[in-house]
N, C-alpha and C. Protein backbone atom coordinates (compact mmCIF):
# COMPACT_ATOMS: atom_id res chain seq x y z
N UNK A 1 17.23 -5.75 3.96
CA UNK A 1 15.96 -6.22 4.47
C UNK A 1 14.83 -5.76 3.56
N UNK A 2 13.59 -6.69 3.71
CA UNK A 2 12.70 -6.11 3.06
C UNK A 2 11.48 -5.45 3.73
N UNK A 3 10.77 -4.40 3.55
CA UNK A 3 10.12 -3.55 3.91
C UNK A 3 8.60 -3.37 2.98
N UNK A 4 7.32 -3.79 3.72
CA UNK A 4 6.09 -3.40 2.95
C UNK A 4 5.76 -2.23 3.44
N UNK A 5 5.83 -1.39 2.21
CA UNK A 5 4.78 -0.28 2.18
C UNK A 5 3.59 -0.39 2.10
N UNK A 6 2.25 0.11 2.85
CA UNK A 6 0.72 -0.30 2.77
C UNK A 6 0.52 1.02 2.77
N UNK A 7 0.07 1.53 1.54
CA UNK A 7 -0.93 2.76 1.48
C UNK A 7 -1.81 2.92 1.60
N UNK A 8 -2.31 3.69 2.67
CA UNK A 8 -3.60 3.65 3.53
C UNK A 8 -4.34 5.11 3.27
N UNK A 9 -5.61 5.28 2.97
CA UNK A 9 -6.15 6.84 2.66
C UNK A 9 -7.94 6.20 2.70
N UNK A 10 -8.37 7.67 3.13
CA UNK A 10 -9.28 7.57 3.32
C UNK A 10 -10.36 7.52 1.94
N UNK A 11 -11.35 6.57 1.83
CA UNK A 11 -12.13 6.42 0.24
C UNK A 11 -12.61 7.89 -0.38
N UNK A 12 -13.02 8.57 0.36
CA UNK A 12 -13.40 10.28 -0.31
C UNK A 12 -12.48 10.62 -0.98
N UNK A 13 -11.31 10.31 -0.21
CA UNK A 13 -10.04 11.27 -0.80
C UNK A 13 -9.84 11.19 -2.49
N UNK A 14 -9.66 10.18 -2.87
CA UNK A 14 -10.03 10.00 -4.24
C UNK A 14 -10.94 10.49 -5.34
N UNK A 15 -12.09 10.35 -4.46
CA UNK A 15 -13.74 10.53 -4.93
C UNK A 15 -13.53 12.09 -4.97
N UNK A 16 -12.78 13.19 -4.12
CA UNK A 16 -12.87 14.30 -3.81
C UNK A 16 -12.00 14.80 -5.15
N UNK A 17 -11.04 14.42 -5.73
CA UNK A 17 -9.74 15.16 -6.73
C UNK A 17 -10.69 14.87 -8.15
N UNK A 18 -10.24 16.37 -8.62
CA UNK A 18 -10.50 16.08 -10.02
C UNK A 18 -9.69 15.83 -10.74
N UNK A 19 -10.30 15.33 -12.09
CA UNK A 19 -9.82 14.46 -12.87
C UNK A 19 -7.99 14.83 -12.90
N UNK A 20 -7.79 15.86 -13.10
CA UNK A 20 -6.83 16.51 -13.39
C UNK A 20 -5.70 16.10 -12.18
N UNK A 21 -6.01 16.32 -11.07
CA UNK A 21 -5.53 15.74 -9.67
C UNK A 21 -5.17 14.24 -9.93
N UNK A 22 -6.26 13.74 -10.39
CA UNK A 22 -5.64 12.07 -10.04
C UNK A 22 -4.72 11.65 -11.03
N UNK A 23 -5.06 12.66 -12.36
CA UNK A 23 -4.21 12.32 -13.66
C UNK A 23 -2.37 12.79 -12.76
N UNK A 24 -2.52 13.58 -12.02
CA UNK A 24 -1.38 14.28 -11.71
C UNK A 24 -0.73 13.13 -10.65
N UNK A 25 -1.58 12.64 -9.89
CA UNK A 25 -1.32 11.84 -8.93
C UNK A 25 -1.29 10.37 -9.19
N UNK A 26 -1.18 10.16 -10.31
CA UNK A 26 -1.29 9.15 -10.76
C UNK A 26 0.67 9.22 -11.84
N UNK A 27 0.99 10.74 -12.33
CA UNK A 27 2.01 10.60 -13.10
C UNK A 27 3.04 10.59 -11.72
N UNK A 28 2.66 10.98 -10.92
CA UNK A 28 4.01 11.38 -9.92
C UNK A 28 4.20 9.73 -9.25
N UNK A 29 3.11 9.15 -9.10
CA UNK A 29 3.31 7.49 -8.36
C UNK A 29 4.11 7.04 -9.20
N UNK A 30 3.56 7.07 -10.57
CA UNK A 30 4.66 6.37 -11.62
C UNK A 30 6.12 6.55 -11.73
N UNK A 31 6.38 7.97 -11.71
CA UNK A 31 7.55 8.54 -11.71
C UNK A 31 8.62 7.83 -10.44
N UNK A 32 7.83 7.74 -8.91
CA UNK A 32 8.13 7.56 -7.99
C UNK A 32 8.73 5.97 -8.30
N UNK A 33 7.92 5.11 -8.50
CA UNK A 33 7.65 3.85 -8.74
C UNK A 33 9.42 3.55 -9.94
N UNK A 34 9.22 4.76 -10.24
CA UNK A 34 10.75 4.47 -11.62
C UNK A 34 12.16 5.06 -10.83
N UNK A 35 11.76 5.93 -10.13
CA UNK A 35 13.12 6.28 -9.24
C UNK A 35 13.35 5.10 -8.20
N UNK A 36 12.20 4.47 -7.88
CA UNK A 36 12.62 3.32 -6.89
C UNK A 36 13.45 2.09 -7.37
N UNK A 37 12.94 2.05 -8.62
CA UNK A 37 13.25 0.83 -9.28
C UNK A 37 14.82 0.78 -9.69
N UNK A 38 15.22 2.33 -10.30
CA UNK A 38 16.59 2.56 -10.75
C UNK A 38 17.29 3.12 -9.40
N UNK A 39 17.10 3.40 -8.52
CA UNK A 39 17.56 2.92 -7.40
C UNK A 39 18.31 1.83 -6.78
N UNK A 40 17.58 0.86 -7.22
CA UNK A 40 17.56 -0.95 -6.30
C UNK A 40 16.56 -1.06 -5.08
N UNK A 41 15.68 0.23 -4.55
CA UNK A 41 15.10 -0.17 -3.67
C UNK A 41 13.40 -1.18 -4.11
N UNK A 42 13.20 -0.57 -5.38
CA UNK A 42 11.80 -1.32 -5.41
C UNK A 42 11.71 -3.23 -6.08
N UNK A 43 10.87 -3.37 -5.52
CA UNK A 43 10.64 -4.95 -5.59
C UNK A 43 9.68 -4.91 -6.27
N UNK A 44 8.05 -4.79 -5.91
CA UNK A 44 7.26 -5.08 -6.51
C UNK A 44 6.16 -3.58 -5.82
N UNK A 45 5.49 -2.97 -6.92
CA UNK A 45 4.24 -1.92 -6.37
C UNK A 45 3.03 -2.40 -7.11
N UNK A 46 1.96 -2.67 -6.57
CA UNK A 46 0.60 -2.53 -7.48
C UNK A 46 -0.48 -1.57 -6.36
N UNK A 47 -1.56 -1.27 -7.10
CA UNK A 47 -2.46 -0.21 -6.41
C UNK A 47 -3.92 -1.65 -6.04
N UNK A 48 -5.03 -1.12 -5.79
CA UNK A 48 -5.39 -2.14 -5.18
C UNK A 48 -7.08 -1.81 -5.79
N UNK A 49 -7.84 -2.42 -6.21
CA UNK A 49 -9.52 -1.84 -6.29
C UNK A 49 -10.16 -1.69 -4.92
N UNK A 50 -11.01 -0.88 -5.11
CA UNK A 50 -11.56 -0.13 -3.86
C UNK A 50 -11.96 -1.34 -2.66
N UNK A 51 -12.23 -0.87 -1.41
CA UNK A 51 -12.84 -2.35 -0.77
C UNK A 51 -13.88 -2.78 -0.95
N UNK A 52 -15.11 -1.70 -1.76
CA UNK A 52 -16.22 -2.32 -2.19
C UNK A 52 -16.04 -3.55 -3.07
N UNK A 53 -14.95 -3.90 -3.58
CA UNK A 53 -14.46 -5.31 -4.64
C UNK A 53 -13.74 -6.34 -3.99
N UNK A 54 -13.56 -6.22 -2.56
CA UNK A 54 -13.03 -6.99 -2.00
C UNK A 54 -13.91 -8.08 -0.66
N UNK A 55 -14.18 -8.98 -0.49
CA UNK A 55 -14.13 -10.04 0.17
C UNK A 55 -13.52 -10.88 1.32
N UNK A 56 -14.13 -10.95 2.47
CA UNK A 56 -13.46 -11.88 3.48
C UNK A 56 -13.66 -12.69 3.67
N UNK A 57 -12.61 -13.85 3.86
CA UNK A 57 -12.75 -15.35 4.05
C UNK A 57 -12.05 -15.62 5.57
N UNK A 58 -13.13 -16.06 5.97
CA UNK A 58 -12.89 -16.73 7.78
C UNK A 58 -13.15 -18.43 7.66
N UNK A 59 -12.42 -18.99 8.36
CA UNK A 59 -12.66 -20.31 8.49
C UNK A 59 -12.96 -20.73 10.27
N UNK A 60 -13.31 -21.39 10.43
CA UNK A 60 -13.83 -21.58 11.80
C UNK A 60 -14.37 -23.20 12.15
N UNK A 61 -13.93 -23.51 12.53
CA UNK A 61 -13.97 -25.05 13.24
C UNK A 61 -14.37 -26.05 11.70
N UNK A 62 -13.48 -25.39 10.76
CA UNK A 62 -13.90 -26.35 9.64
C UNK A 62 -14.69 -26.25 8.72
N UNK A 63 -15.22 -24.76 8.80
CA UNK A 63 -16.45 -24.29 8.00
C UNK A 63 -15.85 -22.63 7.58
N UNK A 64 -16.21 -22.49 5.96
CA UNK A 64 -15.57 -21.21 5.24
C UNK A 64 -17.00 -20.65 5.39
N UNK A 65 -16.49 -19.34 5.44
CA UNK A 65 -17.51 -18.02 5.35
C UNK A 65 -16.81 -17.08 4.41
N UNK A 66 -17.73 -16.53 3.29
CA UNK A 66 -17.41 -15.16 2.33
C UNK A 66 -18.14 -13.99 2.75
N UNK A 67 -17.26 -12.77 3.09
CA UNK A 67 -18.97 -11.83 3.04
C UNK A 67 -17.91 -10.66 2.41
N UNK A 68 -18.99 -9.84 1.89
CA UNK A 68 -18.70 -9.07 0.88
C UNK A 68 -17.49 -7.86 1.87
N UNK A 69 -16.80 -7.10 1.11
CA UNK A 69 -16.13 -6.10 1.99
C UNK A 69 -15.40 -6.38 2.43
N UNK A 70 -14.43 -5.79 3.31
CA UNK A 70 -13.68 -5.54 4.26
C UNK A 70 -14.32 -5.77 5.51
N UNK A 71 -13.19 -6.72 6.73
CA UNK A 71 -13.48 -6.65 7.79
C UNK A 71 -14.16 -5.91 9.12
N UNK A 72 -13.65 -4.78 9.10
CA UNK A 72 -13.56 -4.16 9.87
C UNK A 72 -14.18 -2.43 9.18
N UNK A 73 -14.91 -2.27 10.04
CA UNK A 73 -15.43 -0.75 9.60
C UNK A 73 -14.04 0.21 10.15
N UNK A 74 -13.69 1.03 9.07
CA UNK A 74 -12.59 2.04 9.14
C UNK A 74 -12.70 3.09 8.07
N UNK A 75 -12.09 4.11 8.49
CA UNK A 75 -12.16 5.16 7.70
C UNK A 75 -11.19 5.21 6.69
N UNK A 76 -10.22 4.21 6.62
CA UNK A 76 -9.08 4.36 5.57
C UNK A 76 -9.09 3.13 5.13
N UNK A 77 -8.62 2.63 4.38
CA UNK A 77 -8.45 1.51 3.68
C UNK A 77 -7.16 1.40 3.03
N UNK A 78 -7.12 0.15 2.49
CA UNK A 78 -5.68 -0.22 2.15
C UNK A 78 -6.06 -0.24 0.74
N UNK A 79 -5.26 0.86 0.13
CA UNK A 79 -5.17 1.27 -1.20
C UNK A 79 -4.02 0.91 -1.87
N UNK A 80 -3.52 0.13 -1.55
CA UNK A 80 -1.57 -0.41 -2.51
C UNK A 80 -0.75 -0.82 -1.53
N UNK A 81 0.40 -1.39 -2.42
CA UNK A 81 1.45 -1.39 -1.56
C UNK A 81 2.96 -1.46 -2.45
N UNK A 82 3.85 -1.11 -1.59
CA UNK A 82 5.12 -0.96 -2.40
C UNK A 82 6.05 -2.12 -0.98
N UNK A 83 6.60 -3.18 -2.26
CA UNK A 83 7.39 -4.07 -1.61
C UNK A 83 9.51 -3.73 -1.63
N UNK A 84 9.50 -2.87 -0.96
CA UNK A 84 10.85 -2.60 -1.16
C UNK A 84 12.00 -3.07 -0.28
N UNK A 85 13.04 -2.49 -0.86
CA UNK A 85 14.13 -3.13 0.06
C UNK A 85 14.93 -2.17 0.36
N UNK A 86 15.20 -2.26 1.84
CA UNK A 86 16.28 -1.23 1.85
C UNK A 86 17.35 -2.13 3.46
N UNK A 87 18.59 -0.93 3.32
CA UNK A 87 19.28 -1.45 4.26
C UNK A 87 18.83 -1.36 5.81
N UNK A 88 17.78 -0.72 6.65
CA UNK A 88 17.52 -0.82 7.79
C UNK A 88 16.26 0.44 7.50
N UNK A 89 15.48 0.32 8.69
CA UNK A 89 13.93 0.97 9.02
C UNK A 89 13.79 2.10 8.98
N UNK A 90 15.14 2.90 9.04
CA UNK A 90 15.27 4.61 8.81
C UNK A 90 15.37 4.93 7.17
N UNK A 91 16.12 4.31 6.43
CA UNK A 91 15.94 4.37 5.42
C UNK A 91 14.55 4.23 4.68
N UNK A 92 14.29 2.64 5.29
CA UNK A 92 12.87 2.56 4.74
C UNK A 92 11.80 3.51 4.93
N UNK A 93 11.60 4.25 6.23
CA UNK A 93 10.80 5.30 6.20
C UNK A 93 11.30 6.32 5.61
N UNK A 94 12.47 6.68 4.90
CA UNK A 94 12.85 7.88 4.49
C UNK A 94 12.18 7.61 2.77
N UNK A 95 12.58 6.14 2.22
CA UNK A 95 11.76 5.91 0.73
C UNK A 95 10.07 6.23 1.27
N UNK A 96 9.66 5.26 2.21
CA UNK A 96 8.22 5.56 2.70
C UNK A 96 7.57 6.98 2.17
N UNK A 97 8.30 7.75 2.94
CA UNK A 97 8.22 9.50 2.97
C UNK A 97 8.04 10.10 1.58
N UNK A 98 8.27 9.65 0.52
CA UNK A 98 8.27 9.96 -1.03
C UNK A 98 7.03 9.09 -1.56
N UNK A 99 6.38 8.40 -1.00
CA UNK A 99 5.50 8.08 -1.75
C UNK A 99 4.31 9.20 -1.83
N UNK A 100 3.98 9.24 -2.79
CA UNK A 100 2.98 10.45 -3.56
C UNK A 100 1.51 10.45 -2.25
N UNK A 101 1.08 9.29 -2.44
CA UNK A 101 0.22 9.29 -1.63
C UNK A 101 0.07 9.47 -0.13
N UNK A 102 1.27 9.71 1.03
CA UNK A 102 1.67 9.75 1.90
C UNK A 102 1.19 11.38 2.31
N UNK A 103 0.88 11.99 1.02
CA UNK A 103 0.68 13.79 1.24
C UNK A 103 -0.69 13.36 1.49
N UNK A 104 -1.68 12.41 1.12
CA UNK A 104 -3.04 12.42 1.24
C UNK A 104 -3.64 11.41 2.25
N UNK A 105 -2.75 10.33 2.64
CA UNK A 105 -3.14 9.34 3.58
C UNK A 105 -2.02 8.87 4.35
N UNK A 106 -1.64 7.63 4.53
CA UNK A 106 -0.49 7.22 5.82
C UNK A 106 -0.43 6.13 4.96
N UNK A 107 1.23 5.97 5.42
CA UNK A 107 2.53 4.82 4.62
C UNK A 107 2.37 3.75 6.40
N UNK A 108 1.87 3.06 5.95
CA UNK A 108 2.64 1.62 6.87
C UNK A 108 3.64 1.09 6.67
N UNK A 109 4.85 0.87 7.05
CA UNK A 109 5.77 0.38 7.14
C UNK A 109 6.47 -0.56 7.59
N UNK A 110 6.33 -1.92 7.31
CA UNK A 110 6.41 -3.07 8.22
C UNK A 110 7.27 -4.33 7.46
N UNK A 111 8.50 -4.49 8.54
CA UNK A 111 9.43 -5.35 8.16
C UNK A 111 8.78 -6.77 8.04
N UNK A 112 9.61 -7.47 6.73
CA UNK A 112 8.97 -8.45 6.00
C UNK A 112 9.85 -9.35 6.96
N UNK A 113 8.81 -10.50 7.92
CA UNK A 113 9.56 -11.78 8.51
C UNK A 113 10.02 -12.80 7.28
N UNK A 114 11.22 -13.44 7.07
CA UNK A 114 11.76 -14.16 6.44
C UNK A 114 12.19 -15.22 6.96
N UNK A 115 11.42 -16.09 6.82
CA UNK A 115 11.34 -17.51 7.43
C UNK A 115 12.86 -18.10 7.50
N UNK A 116 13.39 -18.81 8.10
CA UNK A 116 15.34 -19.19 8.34
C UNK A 116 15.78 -18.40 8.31
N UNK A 117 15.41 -17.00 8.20
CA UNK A 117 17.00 -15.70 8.05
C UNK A 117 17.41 -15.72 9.50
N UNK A 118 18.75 -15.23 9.92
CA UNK A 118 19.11 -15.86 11.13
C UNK A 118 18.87 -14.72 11.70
């Protein structure tokens, strides 16, 4: 089955590490990202630009709306995600559990619906 990881952390958290920290936290994702891969569990990981670069699109009786940001006021945001695969939801939270960033924010974990799978 397949399994999205959504890395979720709060925007300070970042803003708070020095350089040295993110350089560090930045070699261990990678590292992580290469044990997944030679594994067989990883599919696809990218990290995400802050939500100040991001945009919402609503449609409504036929008419589009853009407004700058993120939906919803929250204290965490969705900072990446890791598209992996594993054999059932215990596993997947056990890869979950190794992601680097999981020490500084929260792993979402949510089985991928696959349209005809029986």
């Amino acid at each position: 089955m397949k399994y999205l990881c959504q890395v979720w952390f709060g925007g300070g958290v970042l803003d708070a590490m020095t350089k040295e920290e993110k350089t560090e936290l930045d070699i261990n994702s990678f590292n992580y990202d290469r044990d997944l891969a030679e594994s067989g569990h990883m599919i696809v990981a990218q990290a995400l630009q802050p939500p100040t670069s991001a945009v919402t699109v609503r449609v409504r009786d036929g008419e589009m709306s853009v407004t700058d940001g993120p939906f919803a006021e929250t204290k965490e945001a969705l900072g990446g995600f890791i598209l992996i695969e594993a054999k059932d939801l215990n596993e997947a939270v056990r890869v979950a559990a190794g992601i680097p960033l999981a020490k500084l924010g929260a792993i979402e974990v949510r089985p991928i619906h696959e349209f005809g799978a029986q």
